[in-house]
PDB file of N, CA and C in Angstrom:
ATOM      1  N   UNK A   1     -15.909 -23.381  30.188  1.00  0.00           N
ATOM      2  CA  UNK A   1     -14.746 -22.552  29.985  1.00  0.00           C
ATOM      3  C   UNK A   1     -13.537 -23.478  29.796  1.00  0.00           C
ATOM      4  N   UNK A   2     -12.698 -23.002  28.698  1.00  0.00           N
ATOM      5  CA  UNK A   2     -11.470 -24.146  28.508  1.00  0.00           C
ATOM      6  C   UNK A   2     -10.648 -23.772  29.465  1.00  0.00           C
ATOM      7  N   UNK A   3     -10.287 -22.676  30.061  1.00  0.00           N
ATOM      8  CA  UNK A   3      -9.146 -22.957  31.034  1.00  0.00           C
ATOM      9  C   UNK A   3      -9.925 -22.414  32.247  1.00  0.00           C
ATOM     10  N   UNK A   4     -10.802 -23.197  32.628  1.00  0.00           N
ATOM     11  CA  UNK A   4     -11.277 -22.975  34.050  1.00  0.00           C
ATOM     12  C   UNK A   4     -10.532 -23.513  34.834  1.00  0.00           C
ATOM     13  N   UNK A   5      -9.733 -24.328  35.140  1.00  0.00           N
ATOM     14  CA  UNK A   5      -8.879 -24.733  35.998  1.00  0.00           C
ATOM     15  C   UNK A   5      -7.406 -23.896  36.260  1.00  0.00           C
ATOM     16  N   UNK A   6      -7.373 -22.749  35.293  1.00  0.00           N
ATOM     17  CA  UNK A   6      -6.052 -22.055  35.548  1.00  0.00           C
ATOM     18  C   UNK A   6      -6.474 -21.495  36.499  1.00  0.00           C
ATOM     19  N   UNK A   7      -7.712 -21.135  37.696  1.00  0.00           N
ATOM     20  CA  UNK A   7      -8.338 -20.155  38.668  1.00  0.00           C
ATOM     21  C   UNK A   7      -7.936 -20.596  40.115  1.00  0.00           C
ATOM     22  N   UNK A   8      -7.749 -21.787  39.600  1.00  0.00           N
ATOM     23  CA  UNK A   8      -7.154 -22.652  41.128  1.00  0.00           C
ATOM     24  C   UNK A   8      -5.695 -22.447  41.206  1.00  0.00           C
ATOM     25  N   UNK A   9      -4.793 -22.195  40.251  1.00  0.00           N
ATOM     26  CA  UNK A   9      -3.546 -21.777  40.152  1.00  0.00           C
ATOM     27  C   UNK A   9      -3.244 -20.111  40.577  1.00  0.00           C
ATOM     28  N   UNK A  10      -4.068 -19.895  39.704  1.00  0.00           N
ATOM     29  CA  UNK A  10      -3.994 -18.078  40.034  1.00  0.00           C
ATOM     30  C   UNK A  10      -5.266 -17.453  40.648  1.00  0.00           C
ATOM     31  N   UNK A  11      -4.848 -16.326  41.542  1.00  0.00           N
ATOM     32  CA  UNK A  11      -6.168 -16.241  41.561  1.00  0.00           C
ATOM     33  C   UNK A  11      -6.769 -15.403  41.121  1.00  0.00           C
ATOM     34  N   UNK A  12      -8.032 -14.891  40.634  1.00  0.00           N
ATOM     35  CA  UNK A  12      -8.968 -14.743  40.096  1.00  0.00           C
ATOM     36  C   UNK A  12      -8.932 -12.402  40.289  1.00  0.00           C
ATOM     37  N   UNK A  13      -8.312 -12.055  41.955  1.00  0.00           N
ATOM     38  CA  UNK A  13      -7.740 -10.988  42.130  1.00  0.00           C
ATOM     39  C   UNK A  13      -6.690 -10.486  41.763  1.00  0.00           C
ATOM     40  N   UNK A  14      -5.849 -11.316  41.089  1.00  0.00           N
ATOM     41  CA  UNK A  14      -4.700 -11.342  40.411  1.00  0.00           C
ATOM     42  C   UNK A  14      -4.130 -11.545  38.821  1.00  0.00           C
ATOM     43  N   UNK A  15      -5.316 -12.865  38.617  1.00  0.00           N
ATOM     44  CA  UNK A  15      -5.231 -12.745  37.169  1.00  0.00           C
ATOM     45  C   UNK A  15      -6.026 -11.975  36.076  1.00  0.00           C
ATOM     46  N   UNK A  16      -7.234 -11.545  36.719  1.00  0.00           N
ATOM     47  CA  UNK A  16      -8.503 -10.139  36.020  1.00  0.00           C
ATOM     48  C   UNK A  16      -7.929  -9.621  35.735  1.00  0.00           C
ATOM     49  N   UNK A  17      -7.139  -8.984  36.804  1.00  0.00           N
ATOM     50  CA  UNK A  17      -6.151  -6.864  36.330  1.00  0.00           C
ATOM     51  C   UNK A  17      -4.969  -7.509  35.480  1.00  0.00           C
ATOM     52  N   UNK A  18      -4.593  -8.659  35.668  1.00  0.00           N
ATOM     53  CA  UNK A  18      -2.945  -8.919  34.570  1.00  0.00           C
ATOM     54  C   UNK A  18      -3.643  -8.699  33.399  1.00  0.00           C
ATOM     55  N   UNK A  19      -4.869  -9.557  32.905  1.00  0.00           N
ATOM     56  CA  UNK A  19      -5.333  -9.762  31.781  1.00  0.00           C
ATOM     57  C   UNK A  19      -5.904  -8.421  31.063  1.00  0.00           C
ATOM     58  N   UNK A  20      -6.434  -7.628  31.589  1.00  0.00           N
ATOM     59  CA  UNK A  20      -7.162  -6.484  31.202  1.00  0.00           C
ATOM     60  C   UNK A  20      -6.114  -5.391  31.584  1.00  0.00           C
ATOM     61  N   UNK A  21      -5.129  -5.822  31.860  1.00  0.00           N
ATOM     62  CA  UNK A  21      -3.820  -4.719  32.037  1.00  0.00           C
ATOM     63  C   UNK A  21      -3.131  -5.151  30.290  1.00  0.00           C
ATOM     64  N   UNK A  22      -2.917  -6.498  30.177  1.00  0.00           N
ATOM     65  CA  UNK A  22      -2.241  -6.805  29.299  1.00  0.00           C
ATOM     66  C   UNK A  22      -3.281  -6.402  27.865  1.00  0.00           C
ATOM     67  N   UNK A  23      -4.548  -6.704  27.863  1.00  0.00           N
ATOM     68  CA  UNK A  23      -5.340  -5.984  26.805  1.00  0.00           C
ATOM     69  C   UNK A  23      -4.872  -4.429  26.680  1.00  0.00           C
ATOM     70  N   UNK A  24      -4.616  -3.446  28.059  1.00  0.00           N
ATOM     71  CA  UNK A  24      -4.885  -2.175  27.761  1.00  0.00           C
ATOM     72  C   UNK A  24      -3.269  -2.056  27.047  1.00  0.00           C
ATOM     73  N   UNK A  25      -2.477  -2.719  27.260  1.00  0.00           N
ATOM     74  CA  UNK A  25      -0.513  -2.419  27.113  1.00  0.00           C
ATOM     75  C   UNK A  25      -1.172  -2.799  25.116  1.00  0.00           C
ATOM     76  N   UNK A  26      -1.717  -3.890  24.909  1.00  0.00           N
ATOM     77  CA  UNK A  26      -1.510  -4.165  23.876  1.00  0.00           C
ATOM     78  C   UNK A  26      -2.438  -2.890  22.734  1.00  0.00           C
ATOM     79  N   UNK A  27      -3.407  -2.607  23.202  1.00  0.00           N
ATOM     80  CA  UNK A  27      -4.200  -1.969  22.411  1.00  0.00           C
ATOM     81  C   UNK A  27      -3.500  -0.085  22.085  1.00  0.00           C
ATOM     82  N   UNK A  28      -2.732   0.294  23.205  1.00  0.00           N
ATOM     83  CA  UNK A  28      -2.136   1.323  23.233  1.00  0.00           C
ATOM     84  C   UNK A  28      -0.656   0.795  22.429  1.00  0.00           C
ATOM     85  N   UNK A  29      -0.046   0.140  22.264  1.00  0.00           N
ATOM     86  CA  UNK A  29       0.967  -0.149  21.230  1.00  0.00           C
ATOM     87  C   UNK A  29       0.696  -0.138  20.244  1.00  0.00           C
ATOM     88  N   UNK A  30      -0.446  -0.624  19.819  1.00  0.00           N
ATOM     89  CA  UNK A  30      -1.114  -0.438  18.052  1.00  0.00           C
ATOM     90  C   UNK A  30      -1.812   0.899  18.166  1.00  0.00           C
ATOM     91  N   UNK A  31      -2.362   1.262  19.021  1.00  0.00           N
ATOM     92  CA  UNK A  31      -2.665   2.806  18.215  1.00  0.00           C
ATOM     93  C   UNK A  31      -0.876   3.665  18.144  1.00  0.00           C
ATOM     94  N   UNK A  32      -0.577   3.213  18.938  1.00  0.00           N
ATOM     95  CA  UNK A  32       1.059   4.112  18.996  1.00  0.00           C
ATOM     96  C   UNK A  32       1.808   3.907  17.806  1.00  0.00           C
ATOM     97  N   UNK A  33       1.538   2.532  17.315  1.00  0.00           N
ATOM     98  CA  UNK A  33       2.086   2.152  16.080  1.00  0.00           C
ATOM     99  C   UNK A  33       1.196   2.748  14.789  1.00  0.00           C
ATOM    100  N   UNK A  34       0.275   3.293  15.117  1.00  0.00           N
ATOM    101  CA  UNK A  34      -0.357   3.828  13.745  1.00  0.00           C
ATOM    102  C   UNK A  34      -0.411   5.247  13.838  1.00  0.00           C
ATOM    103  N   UNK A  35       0.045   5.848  14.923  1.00  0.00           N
ATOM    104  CA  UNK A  35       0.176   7.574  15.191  1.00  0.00           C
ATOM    105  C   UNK A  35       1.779   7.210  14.531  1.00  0.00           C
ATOM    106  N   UNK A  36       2.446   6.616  14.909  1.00  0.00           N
ATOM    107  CA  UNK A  36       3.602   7.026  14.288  1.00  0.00           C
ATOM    108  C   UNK A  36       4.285   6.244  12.788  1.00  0.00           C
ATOM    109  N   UNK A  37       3.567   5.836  12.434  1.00  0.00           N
ATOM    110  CA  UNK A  37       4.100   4.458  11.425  1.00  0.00           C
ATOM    111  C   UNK A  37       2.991   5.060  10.007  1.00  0.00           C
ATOM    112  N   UNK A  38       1.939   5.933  10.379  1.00  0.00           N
ATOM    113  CA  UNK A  38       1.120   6.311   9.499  1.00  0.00           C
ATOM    114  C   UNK A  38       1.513   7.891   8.883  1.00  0.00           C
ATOM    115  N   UNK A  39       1.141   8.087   7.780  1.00  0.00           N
ATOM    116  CA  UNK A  39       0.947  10.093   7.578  1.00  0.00           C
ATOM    117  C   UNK A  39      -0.427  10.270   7.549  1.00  0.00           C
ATOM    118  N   UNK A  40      -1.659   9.546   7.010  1.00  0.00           N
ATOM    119  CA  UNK A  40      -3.071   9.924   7.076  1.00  0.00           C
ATOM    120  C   UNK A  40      -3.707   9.296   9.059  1.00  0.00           C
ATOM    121  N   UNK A  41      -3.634   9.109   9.663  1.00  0.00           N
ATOM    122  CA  UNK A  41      -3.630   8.740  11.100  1.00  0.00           C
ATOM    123  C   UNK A  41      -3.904  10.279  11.880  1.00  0.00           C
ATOM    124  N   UNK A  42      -2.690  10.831  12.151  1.00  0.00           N
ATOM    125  CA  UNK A  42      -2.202  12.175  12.657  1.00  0.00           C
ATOM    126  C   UNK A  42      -2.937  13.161  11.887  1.00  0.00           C
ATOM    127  N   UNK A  43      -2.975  13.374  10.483  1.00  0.00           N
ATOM    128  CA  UNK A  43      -3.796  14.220   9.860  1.00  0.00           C
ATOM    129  C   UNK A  43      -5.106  13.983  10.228  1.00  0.00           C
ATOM    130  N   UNK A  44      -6.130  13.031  10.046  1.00  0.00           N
ATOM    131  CA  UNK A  44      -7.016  12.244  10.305  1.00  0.00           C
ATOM    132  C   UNK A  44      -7.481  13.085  12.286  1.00  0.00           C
ATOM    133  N   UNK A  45      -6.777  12.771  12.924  1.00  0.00           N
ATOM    134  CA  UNK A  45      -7.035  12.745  13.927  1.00  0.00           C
ATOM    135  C   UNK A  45      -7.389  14.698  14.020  1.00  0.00           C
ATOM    136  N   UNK A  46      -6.459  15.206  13.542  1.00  0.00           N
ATOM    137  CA  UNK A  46      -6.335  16.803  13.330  1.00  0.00           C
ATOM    138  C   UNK A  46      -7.260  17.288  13.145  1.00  0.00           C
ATOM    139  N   UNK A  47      -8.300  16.627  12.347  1.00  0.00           N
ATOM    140  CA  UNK A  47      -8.765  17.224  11.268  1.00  0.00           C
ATOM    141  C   UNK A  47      -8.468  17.986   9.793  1.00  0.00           C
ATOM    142  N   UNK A  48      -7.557  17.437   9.649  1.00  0.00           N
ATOM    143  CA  UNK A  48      -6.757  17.905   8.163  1.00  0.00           C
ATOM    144  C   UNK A  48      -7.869  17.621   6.800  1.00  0.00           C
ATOM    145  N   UNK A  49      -7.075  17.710   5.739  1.00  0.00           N
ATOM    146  CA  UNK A  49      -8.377  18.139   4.968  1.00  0.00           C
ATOM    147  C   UNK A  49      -8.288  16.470   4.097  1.00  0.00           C
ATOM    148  N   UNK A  50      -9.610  16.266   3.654  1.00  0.00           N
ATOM    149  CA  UNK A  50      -9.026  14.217   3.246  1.00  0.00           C
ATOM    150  C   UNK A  50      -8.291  14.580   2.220  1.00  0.00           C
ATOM    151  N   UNK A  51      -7.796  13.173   1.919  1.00  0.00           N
ATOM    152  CA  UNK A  51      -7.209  12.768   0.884  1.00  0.00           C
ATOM    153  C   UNK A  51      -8.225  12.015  -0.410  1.00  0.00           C
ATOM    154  N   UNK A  52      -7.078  13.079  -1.528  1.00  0.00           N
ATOM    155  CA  UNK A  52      -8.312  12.712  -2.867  1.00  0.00           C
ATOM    156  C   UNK A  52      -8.256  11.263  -3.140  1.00  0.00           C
ATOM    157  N   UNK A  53      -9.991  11.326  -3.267  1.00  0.00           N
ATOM    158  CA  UNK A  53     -10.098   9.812  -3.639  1.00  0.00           C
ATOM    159  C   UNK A  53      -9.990   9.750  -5.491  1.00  0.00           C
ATOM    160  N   UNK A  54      -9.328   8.556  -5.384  1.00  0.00           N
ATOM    161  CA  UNK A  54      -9.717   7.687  -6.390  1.00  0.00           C
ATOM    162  C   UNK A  54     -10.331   7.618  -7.330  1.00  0.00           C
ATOM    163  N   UNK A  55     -10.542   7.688  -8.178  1.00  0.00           N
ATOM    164  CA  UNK A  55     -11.637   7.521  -9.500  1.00  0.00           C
ATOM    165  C   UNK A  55     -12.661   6.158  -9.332  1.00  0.00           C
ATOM    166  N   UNK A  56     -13.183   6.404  -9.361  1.00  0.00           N
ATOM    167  CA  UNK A  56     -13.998   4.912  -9.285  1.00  0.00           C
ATOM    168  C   UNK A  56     -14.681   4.441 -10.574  1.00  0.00           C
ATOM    169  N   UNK A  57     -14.608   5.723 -11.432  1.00  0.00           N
ATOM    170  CA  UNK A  57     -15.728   5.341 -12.442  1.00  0.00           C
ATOM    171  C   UNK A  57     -14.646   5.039 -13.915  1.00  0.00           C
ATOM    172  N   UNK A  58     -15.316   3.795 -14.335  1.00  0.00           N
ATOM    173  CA  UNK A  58     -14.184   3.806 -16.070  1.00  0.00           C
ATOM    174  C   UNK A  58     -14.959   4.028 -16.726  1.00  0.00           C
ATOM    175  N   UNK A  59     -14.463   4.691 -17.764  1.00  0.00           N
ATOM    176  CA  UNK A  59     -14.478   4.980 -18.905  1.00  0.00           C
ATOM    177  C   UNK A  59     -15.699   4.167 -20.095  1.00  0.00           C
ATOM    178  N   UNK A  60     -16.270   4.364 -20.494  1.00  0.00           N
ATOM    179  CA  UNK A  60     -16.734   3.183 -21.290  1.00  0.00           C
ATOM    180  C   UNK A  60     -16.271   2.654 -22.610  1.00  0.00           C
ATOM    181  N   UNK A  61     -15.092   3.923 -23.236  1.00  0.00           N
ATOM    182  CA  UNK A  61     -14.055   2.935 -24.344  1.00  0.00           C
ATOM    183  C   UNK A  61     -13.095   2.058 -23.465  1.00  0.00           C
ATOM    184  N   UNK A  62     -13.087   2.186 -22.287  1.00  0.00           N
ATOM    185  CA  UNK A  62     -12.048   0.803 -21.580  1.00  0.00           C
ATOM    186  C   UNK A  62     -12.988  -0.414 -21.220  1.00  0.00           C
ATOM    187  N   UNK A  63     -14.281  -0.078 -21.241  1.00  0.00           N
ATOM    188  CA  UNK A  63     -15.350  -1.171 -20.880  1.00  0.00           C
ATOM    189  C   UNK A  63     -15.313  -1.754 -21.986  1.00  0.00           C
ATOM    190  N   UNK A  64     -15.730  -1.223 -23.076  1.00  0.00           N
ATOM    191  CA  UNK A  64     -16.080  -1.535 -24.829  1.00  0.00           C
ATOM    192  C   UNK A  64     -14.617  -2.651 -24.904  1.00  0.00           C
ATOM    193  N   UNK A  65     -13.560  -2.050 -24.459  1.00  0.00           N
ATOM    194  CA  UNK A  65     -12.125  -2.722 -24.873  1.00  0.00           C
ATOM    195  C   UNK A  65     -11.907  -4.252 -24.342  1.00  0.00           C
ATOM    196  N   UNK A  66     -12.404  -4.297 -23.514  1.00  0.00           N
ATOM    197  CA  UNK A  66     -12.429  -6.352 -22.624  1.00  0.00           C
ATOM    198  C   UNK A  66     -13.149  -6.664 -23.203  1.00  0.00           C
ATOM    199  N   UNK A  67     -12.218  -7.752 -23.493  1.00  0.00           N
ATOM    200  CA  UNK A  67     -13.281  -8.729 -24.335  1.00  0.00           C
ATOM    201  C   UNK A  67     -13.956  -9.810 -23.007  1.00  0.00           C
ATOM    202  N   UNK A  68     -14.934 -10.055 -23.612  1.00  0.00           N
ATOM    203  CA  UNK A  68     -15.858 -10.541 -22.499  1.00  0.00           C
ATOM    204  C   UNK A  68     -15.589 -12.189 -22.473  1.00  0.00           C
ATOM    205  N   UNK A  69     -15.505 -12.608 -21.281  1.00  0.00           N
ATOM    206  CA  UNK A  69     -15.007 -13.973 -21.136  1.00  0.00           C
ATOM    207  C   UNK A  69     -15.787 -15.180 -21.432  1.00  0.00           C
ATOM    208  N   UNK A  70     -15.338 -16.331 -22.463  1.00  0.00           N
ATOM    209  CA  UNK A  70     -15.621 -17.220 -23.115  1.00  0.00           C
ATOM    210  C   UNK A  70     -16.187 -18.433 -22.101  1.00  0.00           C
ATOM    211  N   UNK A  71     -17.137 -19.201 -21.994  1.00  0.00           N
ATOM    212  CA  UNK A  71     -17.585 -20.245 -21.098  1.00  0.00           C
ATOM    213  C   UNK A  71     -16.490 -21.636 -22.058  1.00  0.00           C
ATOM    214  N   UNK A  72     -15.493 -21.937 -21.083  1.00  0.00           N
ATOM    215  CA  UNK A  72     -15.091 -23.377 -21.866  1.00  0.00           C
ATOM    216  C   UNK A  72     -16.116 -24.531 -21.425  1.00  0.00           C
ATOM    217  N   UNK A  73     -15.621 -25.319 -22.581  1.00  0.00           N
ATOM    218  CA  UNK A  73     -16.808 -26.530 -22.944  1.00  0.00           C
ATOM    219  C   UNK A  73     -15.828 -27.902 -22.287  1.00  0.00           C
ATOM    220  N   UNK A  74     -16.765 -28.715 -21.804  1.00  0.00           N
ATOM    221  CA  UNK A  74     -15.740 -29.539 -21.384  1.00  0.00           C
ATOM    222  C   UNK A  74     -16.000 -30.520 -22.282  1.00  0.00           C
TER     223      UNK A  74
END
């Protein structure tokens, strides 16, 4: 362990609950920050209805249209 010697400084009844206190403070600030900093979060959580996805599929006159990339020669 790299900081096994901080146990002799603190002790071990004291520094557990700081540490796993300070995990629980931090992990409840980022969800707090994404209930309020988000609009799909709160909906999400509701059950609201999703959000439309995306197109995923192109076209194949935009496929046909790239020209396909040249290997340079050295």
């Amino acid at each position: 362990m790299i900081y096994g010697k901080m146990w002799c400084v603190v002790r071990p009844s004291f520094g557990v609950p700081l540490l796993i206190g300070a995990v629980a403070v931090g992990s409840f600030a980022v969800h707090l920050a994404l209930l309020t900093h988000t609009d799909w979060v709160p909906r999400f959580l509701n059950g609201g209805p999703p959000a439309a996805k995306a197109a995923l599929v192109v076209p194949a006159a935009e496929v046909a249209a790239v020209p396909a990339p040249q290997a340079e020669k050295l």
